[in-house]
Every structure is written in structure tokens, then in C-alpha cells.
C-alpha atoms as a PDB file:
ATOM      1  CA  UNK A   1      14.711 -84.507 -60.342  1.00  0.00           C
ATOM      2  CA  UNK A   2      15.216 -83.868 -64.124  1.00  0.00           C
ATOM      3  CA  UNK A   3      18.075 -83.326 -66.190  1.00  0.00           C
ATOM      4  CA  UNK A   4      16.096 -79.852 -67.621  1.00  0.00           C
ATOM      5  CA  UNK A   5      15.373 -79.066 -63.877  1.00  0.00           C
ATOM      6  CA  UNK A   6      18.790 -79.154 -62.599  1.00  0.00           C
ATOM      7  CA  UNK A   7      19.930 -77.163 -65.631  1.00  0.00           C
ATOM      8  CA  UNK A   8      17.074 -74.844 -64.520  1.00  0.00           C
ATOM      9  CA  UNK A   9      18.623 -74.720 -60.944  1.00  0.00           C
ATOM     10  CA  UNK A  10      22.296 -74.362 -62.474  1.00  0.00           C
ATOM     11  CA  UNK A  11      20.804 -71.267 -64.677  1.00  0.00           C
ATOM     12  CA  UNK A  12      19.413 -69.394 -61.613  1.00  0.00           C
ATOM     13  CA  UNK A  13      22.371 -70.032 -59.446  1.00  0.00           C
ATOM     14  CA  UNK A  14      24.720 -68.658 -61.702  1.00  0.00           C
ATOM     15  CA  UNK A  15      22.460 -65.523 -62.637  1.00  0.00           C
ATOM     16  CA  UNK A  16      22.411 -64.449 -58.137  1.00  0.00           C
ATOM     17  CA  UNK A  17      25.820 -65.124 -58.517  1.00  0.00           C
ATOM     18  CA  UNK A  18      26.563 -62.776 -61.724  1.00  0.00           C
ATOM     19  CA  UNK A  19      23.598 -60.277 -60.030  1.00  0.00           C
ATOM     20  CA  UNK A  20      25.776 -60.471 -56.456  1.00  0.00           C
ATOM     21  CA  UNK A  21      29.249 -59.524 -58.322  1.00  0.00           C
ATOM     22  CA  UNK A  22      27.307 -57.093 -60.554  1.00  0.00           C
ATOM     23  CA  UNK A  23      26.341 -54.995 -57.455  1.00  0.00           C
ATOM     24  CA  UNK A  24      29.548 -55.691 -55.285  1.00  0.00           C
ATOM     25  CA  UNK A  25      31.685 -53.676 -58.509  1.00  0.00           C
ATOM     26  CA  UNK A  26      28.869 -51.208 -58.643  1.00  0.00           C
ATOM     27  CA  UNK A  27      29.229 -50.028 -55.044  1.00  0.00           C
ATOM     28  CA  UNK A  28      32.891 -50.467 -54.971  1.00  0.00           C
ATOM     29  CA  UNK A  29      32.767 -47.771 -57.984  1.00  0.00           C
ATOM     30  CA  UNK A  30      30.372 -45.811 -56.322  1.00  0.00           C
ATOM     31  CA  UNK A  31      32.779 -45.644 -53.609  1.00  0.00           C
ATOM     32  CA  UNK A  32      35.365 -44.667 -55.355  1.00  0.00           C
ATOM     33  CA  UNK A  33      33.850 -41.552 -57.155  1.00  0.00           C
ATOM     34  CA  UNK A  34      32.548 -40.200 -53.602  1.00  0.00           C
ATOM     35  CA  UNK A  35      36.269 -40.575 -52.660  1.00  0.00           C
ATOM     36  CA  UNK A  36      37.103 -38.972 -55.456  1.00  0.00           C
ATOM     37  CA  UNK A  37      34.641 -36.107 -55.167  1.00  0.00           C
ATOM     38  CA  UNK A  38      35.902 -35.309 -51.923  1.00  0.00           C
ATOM     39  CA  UNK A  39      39.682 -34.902 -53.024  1.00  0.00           C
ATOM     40  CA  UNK A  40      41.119 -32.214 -51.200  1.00  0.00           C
ATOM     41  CA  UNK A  41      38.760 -32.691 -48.056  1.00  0.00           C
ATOM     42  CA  UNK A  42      40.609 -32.665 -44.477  1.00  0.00           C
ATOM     43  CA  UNK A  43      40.532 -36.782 -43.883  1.00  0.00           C
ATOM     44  CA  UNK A  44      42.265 -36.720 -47.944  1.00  0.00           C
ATOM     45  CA  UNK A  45      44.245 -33.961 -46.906  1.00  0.00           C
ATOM     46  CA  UNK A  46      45.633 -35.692 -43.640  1.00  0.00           C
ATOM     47  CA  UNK A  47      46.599 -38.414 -46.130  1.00  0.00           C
ATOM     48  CA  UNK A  48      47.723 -36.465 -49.397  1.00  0.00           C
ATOM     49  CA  UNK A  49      49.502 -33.596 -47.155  1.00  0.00           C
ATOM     50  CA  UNK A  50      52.595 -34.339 -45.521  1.00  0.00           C
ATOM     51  CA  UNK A  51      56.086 -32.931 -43.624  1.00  0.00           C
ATOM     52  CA  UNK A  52      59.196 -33.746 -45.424  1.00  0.00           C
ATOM     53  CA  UNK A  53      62.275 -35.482 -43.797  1.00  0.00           C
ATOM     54  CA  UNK A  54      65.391 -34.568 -45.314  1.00  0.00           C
ATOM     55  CA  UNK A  55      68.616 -36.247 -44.747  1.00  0.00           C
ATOM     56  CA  UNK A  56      72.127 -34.174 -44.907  1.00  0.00           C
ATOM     57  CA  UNK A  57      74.696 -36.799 -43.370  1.00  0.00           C
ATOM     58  CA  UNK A  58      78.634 -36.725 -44.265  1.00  0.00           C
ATOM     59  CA  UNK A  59      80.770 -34.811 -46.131  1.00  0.00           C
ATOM     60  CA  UNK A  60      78.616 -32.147 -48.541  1.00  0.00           C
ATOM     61  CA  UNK A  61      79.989 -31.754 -52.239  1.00  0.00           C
ATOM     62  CA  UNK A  62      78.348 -30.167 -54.833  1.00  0.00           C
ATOM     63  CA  UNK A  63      75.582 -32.347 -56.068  1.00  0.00           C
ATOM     64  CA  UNK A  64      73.159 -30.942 -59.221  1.00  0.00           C
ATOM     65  CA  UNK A  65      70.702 -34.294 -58.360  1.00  0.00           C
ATOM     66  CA  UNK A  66      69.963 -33.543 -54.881  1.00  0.00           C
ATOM     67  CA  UNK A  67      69.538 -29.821 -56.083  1.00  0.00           C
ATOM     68  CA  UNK A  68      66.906 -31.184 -58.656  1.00  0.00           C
ATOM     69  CA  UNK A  69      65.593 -32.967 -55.463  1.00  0.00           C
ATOM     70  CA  UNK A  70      65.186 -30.190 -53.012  1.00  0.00           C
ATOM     71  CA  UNK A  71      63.857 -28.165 -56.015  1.00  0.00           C
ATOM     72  CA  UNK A  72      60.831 -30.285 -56.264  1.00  0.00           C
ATOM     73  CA  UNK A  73      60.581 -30.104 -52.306  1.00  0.00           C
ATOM     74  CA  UNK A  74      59.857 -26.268 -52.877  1.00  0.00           C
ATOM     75  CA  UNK A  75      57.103 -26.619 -55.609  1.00  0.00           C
ATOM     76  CA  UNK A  76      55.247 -29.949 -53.974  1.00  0.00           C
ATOM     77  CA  UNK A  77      52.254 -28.581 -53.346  1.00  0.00           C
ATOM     78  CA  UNK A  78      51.652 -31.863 -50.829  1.00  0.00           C
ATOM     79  CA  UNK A  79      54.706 -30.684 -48.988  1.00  0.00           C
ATOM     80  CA  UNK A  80      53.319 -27.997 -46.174  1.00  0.00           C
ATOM     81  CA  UNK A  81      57.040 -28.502 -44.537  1.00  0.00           C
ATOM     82  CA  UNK A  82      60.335 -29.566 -43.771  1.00  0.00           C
ATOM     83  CA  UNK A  83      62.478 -30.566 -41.667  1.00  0.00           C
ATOM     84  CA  UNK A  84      66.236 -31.075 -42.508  1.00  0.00           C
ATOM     85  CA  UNK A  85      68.212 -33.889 -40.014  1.00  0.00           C
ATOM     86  CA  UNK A  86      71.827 -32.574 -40.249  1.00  0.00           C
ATOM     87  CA  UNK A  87      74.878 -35.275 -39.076  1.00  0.00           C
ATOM     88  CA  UNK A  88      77.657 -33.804 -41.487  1.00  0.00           C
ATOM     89  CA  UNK A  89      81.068 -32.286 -41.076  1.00  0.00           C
ATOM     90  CA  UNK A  90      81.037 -29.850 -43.499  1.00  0.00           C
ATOM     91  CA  UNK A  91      81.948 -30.344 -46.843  1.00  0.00           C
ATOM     92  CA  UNK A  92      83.432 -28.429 -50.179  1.00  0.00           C
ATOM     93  CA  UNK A  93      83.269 -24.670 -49.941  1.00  0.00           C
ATOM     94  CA  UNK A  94      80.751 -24.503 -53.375  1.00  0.00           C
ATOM     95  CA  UNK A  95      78.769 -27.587 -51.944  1.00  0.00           C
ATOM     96  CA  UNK A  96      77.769 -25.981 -48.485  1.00  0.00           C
ATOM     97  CA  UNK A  97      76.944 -22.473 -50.835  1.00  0.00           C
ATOM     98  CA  UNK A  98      74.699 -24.309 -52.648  1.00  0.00           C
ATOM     99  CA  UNK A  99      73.170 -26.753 -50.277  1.00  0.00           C
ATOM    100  CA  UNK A 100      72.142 -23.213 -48.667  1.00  0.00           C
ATOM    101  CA  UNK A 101      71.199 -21.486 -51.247  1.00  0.00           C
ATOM    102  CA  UNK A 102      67.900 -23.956 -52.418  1.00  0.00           C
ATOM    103  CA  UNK A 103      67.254 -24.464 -48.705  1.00  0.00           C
ATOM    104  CA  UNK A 104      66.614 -20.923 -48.505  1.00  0.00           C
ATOM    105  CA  UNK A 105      64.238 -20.967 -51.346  1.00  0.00           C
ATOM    106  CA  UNK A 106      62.495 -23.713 -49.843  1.00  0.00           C
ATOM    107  CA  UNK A 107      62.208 -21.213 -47.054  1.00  0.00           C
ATOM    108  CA  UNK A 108      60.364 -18.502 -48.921  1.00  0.00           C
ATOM    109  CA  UNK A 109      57.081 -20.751 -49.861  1.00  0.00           C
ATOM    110  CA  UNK A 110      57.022 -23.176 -46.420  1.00  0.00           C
ATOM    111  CA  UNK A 111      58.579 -23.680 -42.960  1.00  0.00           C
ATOM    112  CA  UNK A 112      62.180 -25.422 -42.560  1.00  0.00           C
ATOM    113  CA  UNK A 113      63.178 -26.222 -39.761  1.00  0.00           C
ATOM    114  CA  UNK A 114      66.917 -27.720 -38.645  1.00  0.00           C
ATOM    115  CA  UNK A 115      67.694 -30.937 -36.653  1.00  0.00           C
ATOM    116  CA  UNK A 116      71.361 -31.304 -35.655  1.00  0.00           C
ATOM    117  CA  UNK A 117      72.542 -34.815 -34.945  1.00  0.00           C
ATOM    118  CA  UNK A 118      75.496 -35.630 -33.455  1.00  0.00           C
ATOM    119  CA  UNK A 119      77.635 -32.915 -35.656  1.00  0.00           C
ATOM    120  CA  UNK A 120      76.674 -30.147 -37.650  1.00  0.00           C
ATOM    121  CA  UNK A 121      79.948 -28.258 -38.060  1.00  0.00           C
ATOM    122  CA  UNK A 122      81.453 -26.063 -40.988  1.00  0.00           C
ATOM    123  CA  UNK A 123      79.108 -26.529 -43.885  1.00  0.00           C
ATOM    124  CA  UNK A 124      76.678 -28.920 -41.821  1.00  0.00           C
ATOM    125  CA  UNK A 125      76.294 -26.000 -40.143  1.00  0.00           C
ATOM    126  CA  UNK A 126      75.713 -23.799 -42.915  1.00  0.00           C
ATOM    127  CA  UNK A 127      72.965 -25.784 -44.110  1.00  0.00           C
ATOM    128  CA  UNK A 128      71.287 -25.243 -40.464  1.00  0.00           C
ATOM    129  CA  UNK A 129      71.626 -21.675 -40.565  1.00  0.00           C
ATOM    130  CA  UNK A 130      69.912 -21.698 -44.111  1.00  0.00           C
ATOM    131  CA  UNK A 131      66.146 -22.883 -42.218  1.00  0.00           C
ATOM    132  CA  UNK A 132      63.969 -21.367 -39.707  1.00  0.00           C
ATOM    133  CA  UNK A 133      64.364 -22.366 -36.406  1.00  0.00           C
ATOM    134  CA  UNK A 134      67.379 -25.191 -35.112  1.00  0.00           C
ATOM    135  CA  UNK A 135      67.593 -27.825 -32.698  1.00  0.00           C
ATOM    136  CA  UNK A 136      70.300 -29.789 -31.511  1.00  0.00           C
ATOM    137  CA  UNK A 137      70.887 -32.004 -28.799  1.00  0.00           C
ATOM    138  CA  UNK A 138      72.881 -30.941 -25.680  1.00  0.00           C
ATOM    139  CA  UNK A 139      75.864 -33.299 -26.873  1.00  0.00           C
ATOM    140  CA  UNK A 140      75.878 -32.138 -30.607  1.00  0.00           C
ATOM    141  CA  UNK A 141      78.779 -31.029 -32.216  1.00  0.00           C
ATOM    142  CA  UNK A 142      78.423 -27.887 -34.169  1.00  0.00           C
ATOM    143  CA  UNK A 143      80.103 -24.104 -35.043  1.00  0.00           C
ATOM    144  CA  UNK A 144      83.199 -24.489 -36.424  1.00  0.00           C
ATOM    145  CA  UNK A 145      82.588 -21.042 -38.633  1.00  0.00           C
ATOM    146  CA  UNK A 146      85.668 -21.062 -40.602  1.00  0.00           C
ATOM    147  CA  UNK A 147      87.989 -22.047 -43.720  1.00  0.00           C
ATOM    148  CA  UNK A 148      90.791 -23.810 -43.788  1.00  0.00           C
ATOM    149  CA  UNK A 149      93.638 -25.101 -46.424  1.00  0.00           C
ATOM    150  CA  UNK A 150      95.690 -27.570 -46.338  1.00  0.00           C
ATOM    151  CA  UNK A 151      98.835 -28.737 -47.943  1.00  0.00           C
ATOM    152  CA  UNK A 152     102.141 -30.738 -47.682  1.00  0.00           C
ATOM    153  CA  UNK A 153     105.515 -29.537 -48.746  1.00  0.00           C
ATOM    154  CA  UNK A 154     108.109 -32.816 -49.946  1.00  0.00           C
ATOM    155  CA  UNK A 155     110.885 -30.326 -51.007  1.00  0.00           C
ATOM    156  CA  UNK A 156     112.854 -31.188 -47.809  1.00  0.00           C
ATOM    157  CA  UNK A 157     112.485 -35.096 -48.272  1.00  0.00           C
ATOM    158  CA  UNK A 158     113.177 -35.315 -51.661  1.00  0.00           C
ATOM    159  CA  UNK A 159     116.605 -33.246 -50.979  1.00  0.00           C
ATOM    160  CA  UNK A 160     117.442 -35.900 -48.550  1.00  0.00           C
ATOM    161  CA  UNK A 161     116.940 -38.500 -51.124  1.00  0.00           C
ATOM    162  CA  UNK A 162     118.837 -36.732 -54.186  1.00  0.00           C
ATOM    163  CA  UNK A 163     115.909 -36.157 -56.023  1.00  0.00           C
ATOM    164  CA  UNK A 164     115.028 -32.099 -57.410  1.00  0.00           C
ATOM    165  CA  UNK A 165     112.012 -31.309 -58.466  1.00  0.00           C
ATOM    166  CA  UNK A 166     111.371 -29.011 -61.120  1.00  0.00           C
ATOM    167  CA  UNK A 167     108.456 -27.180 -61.570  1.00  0.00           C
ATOM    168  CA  UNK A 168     107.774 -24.838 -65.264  1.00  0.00           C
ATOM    169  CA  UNK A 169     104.453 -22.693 -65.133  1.00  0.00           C
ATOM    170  CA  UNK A 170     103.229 -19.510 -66.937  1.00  0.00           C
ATOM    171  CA  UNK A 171     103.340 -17.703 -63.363  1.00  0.00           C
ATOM    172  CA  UNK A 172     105.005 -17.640 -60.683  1.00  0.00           C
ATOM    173  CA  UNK A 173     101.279 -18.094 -58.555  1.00  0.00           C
ATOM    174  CA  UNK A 174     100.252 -20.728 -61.045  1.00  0.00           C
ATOM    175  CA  UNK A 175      99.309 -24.267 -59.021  1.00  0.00           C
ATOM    176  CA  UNK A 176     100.843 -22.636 -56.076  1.00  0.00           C
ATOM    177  CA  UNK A 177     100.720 -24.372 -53.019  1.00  0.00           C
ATOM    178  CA  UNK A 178     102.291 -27.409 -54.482  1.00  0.00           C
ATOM    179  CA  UNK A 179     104.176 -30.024 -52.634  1.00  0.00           C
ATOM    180  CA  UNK A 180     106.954 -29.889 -54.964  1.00  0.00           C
ATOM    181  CA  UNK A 181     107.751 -26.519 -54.912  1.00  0.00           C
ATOM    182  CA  UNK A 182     108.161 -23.786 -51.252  1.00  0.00           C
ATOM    183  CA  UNK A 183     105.457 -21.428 -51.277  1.00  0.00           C
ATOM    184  CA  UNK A 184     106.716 -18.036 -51.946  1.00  0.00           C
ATOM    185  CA  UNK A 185     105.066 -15.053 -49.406  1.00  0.00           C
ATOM    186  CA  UNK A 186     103.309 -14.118 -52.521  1.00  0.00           C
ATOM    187  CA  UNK A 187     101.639 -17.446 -52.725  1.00  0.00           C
ATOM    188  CA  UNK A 188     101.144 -17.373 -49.160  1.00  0.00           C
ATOM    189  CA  UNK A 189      99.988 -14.115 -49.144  1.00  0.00           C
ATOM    190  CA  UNK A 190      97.146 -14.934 -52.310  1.00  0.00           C
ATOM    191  CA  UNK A 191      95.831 -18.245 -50.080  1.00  0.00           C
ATOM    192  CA  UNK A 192      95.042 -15.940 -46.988  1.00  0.00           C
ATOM    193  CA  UNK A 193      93.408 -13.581 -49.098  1.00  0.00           C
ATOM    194  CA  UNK A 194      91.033 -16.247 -50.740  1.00  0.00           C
ATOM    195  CA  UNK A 195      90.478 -18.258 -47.514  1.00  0.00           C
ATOM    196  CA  UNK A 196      89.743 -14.541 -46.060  1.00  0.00           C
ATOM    197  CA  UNK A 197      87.041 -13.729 -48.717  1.00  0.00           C
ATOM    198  CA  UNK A 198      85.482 -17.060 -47.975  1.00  0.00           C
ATOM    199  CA  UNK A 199      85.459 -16.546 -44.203  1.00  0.00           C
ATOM    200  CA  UNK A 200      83.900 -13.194 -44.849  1.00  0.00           C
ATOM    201  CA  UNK A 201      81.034 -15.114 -47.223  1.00  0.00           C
ATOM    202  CA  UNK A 202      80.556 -17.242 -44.461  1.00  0.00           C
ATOM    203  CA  UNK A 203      80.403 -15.272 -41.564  1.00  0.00           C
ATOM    204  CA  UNK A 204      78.337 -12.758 -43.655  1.00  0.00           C
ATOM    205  CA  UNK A 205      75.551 -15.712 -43.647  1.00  0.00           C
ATOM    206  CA  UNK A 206      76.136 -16.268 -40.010  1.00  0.00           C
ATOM    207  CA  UNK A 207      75.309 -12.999 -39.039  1.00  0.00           C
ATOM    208  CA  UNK A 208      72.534 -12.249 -41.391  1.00  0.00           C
ATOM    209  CA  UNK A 209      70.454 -15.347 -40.446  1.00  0.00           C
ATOM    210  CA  UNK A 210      71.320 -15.658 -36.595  1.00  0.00           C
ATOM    211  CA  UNK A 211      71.326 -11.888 -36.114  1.00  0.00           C
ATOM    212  CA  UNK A 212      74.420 -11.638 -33.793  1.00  0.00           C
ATOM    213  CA  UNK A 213      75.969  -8.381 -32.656  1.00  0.00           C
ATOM    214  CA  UNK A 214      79.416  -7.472 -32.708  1.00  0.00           C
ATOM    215  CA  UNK A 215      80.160  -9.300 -29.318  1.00  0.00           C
ATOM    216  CA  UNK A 216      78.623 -12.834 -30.175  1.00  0.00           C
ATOM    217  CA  UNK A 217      80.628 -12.418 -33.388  1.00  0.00           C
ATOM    218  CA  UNK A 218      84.154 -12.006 -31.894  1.00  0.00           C
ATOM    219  CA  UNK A 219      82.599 -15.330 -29.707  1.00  0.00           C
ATOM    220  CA  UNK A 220      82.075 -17.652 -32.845  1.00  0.00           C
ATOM    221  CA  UNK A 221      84.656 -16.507 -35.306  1.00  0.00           C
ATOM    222  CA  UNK A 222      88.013 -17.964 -34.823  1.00  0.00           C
ATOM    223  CA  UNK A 223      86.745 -21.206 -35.883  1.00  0.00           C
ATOM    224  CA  UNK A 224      86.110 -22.861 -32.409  1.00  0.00           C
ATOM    225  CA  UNK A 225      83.116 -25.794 -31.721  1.00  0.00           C
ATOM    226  CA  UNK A 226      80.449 -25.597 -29.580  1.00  0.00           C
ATOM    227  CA  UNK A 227      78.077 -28.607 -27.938  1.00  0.00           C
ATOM    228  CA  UNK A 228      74.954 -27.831 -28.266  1.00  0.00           C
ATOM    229  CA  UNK A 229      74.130 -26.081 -24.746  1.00  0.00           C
ATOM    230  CA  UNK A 230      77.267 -23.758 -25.529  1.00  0.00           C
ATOM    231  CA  UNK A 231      76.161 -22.940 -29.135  1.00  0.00           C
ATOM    232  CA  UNK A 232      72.268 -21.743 -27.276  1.00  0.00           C
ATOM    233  CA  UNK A 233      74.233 -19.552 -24.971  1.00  0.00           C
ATOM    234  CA  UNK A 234      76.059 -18.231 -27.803  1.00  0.00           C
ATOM    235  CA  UNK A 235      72.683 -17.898 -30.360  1.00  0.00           C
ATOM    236  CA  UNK A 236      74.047 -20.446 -32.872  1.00  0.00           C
ATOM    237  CA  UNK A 237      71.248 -22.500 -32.181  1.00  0.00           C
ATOM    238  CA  UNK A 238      67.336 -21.847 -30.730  1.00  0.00           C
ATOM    239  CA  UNK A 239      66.634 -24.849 -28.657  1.00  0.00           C
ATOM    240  CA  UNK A 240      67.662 -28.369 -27.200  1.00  0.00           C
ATOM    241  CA  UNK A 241      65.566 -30.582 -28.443  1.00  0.00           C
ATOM    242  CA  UNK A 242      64.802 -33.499 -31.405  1.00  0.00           C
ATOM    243  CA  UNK A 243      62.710 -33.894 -34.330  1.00  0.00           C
ATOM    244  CA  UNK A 244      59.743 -34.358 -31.959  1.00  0.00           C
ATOM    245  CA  UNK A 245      60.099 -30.792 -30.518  1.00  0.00           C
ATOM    246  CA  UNK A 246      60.843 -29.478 -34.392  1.00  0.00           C
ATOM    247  CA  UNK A 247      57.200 -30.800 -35.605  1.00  0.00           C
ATOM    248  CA  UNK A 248      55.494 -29.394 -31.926  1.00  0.00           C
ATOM    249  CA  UNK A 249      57.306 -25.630 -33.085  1.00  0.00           C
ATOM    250  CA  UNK A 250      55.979 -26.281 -37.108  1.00  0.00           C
ATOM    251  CA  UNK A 251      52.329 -27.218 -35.449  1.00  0.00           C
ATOM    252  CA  UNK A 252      52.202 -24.356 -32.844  1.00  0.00           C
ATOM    253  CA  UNK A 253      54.439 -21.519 -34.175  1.00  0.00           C
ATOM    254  CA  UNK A 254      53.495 -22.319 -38.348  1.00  0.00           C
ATOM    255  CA  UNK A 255      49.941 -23.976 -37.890  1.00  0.00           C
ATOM    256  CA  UNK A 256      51.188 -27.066 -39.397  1.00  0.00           C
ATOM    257  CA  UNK A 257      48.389 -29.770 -39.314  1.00  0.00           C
ATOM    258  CA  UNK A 258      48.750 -31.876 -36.170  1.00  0.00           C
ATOM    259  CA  UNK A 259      47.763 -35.216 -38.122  1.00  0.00           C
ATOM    260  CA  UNK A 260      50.664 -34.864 -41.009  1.00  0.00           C
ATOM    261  CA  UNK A 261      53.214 -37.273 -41.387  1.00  0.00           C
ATOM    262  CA  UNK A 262      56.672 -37.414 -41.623  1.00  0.00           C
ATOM    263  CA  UNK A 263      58.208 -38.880 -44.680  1.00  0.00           C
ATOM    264  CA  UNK A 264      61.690 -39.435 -45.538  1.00  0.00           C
ATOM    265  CA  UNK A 265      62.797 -37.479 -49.184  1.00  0.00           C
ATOM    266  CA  UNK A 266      65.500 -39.824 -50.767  1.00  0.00           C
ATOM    267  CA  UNK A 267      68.564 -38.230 -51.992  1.00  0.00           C
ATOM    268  CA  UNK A 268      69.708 -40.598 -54.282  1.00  0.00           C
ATOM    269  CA  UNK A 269      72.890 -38.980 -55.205  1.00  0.00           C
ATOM    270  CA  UNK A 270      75.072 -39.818 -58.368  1.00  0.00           C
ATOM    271  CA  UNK A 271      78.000 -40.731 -56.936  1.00  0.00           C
ATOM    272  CA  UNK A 272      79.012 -42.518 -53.600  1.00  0.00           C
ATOM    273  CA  UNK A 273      81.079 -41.193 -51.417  1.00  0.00           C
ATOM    274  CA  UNK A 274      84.068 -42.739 -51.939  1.00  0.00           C
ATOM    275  CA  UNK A 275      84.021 -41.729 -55.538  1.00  0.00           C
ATOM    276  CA  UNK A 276      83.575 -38.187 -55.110  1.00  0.00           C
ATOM    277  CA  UNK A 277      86.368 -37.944 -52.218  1.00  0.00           C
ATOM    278  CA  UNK A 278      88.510 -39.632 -54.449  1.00  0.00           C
ATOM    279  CA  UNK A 279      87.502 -37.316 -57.538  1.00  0.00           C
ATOM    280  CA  UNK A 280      88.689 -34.603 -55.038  1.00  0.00           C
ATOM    281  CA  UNK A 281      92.024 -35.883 -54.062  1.00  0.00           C
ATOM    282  CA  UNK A 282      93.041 -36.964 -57.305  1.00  0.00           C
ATOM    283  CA  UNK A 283      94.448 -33.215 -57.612  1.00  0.00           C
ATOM    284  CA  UNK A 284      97.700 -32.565 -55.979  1.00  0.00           C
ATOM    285  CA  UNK A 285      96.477 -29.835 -53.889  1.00  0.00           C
ATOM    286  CA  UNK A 286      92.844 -30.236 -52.782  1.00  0.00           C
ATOM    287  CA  UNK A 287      91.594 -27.241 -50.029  1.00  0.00           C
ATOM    288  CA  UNK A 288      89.956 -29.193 -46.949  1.00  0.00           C
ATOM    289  CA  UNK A 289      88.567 -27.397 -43.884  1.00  0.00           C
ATOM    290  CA  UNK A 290      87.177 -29.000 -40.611  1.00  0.00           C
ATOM    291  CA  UNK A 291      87.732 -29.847 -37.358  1.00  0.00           C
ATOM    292  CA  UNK A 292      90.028 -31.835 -35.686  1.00  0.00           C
ATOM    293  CA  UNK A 293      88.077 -35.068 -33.479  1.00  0.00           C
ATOM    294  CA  UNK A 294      90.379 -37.331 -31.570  1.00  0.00           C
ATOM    295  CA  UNK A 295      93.639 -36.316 -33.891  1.00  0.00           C
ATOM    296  CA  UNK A 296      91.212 -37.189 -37.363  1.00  0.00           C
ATOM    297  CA  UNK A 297      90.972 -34.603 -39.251  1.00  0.00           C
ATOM    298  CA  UNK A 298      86.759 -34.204 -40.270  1.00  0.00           C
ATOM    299  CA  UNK A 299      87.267 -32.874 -44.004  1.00  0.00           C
ATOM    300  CA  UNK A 300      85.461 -30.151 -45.120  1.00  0.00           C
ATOM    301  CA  UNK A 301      85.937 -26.928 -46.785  1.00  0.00           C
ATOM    302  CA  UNK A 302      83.600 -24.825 -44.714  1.00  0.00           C
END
């Protein structure tokens, strides 16, 4: 064979191959506009659609990133619901407040529904009361539907060491209770009255969301915790079950789409932990609430 020949050859090998390419990109475009043209179809839907996971675990503080978070949970229009795994102890008085507060909005546009790990107490439980419908497992901790403050008073000690403290305010209820100083029955007297009007905030929520009469009331409010069978006997919960039974109530009771996913929502918050207990302490006086687990105090506020 010629040299011209197998340039001829060469030539018409290389054109198929071009011609073969050519075609491949044209139908893989081609696919890709039907695709496209069918956005918003059910199999896209099943896809694009989803349930949101979100994670509430340890102590809630206040925290304006997760709030930005949970704010974009509300107006993702891919987001038909969500359901909120709780595992905390509670947490500050202002972060349980507003931890409810944008769960509730979340409420108003789609279905949230609560999953109680193995404690939901104080503000964890708060944030439960804040959703539709919650589960927890017979074992869970939860209830603990109070407030609680707590100080230390070295007055004694340092007498017994020689040293006096001396304390020089602009009133007498100023920083008051302080370690250094006794609290005065008018200090005592102005802590029960705020720790009162917090209870009241509290229990106000309680009530409102779980609908509890005046006898299921006197049951939960001294501050005692339930497992989970004792808080369904006592309407602080709707149901035993897990995350599984959660989706089966958002399919059958709120038509949720049986083929949606569930997707975790990260809550990347902007500090750790240890830097916003320590940011709490660093005060003299810091108000904790909680529960009291094997002689460890759980801290929280609510």
C-alpha cells in the first residue's frame, strides 16, 4: 500500500472518530436539557425534595449562627420537613428562648417533629415542646420544667483564714449573690422573684403547647424528671418511638413524600463548647439550672 493511501486511511479514521465523539456530546446534551425540562417533576422532586435532620446535643447557649441556620431551614423551599434529634441538658435561660422561638417559626410553613435521645431535660426540653409531635424512647431522660440558681458563699472561710472582704457598690442589690459578701433577704428575696418570672415563662410554654390542665400541671411543675414512659402518662411527650416512627407520623399524618430523604443540617457553631462554658463562668456569679445525674450536676439554666 501507498504512502497517499495510508494517509487516506489515517484521514477517514480520524473523521468516524471526530463524527463518533461529535454525536456522543450531542446526545449527552440532549439529555441534559430533557432533564432539565422536567425540573420539578416527581423522580426530580424525590431527589431535589428532602426532610431535614437537625442536631440539638449538649448544653444550649445563645447562638446568632445556628439562628441564621434554622432561618434558612424555614424558607428552603426543598425542605418539606423536619425533624429535630434532641440529646441536651438544657442550657442558658435566653438560649433555650430562642432555640424555641425560630423552631416555632419553622413550624408555621412545614411539619417539625421532636426526637428525644437519651436526655431532653430543661431547655432540651423546651426545644421539644417548640415542634409538632415528640418521641422519645422508653429510657429517655426528660421534664425537668424548672429554674434554678446557683451560688457559693466564701465569707465563712475567709474569716477562718483572717482575710475580710470588702465589697463597695452603688446598691445594696448590685452583683448580689456574690461569694464575697452574705446575701441579704432582700437579695434573696429579688433572686426568687426573677427565677419565679422565669418559671412562669416556662411553664406558660409548657402548658400552651402540651395543653395540660390544672392537674397534669401540679404533676410536672416542681422540677422533677420523667423517663420517657412516665413523661406519656403525664402528656409531656406523644409516643415511644425513634426517628423511624417520626418520618412514618410526617408521611401518614402530614402527607410527607414516602421517597424523601433524610439529611443532616450542620450547625457549625462559632464557638466550641468549651469556650462558651468558659465565657460563662468567667463571671463570679453565673445562674445554672439542671438536674442532678449520679451527684453531677447537668448545667443548664432552664
Amino acid at each position: 500500500m501507498t504512502l497517499a493511501s495510508d494517509s487516506l486511511l489515517d484521514r477517514i479514521k480520524l473523521k468516524k472518530t471526530i463524527a463518533f465523539w461529535r454525536n456522543l456530546a450531542i446526545l449527552a446534551v440532549t439529555a441534559v436539557l430533557i432533564v432539565l425540562s422536567f425540573k420539578g417533576g416527581a423522580d426530580v422532586d424525590s431527589v431535589t425534595y428532602h426532610i431535614a435532620r437537625l442536631s440539638i446535643d449538649g448544653v444550649i447557649f445563645e447562638d446568632p449562627n445556628r439562628n441564621k441556620i434554622l432561618k434558612k431551614l424555614k424558607d428552603d423551599k426543598n425542605v418539606k420537613a423536619v425533624v429535630v434529634y434532641i440529646d441536651s441538658p438544657g442550657g442558658t435561660i435566653v438560649g433555650g428562648e430562642d432555640l424555641y422561638n425560630y423552631l416555632i417559626e419553622i413550624g408555621k410553613v412545614k411539619p417539625v417533629v421532636a426526637v428525644m435521645g437519651s436526655m431532653a431535660t430543661s431547655g432540651g426540653y423546651m426545644a421539644a415542646i417548640a415542634t409538632d409531635r415528640i418521641y422519645a424512647r422508653a429510657g429517655t431522660i426528660t421534664g425537668s420544667v424548672g429554674v434554678l440558681m446557683q451560688s457559693f458563699d466564701v465569707t465563712e472561710l475567709g474569716r477562718k483564714m483572717g482575710v475580710t472582704f470588702q465589697t463597695y457598690k452603688s446598691g445594696k442589690l448590685k452583683a448580689s449573690p456574690s461569694p464575697l459578701e452574705r446575701t441579704e433577704p432582700e437579695a434573696v428575696k429579688m433572686i426568687n422573684d426573677s427565677i419565679a418570672d422565669s418559671f412562669d415563662m416556662f411553664l406558660g410554654m409548657v402548658v400552651k403547647r402540651r395543653g395540660l390542665d390544672q392537674n397534669e400541671i401540679t404533676k410536672i411543675s416542681d422540677g422533677r424528671i420523667f423517663t420517657g414512659r412516665q413523661a406519656l402518662e403525664v402528656k409531656l411527650i406523644d409516643a415511644i418511638g425513634g426517628e423511624d416512627d417520626a418520618v412514618k407520623w410526617l408521611q401518614d399524618e402530614r402527607k410527607i413524600d414516602k421517597n424523601l430523604k433524610v439529611i443532616d443540617v450542620e450547625l457549625d457553631t462559632e464557638k466550641k463548647f468549651i469556650e462558651k462554658l468558659m465565657s460563662k463562668v468567667s463571671d463570679v456569679v453565673t445562674p445554672f439550672a439542671g438536674i442532678k445525674n449520679g451527684g453531677l450536676l447537668a448545667i443548664s439554666s432552664f
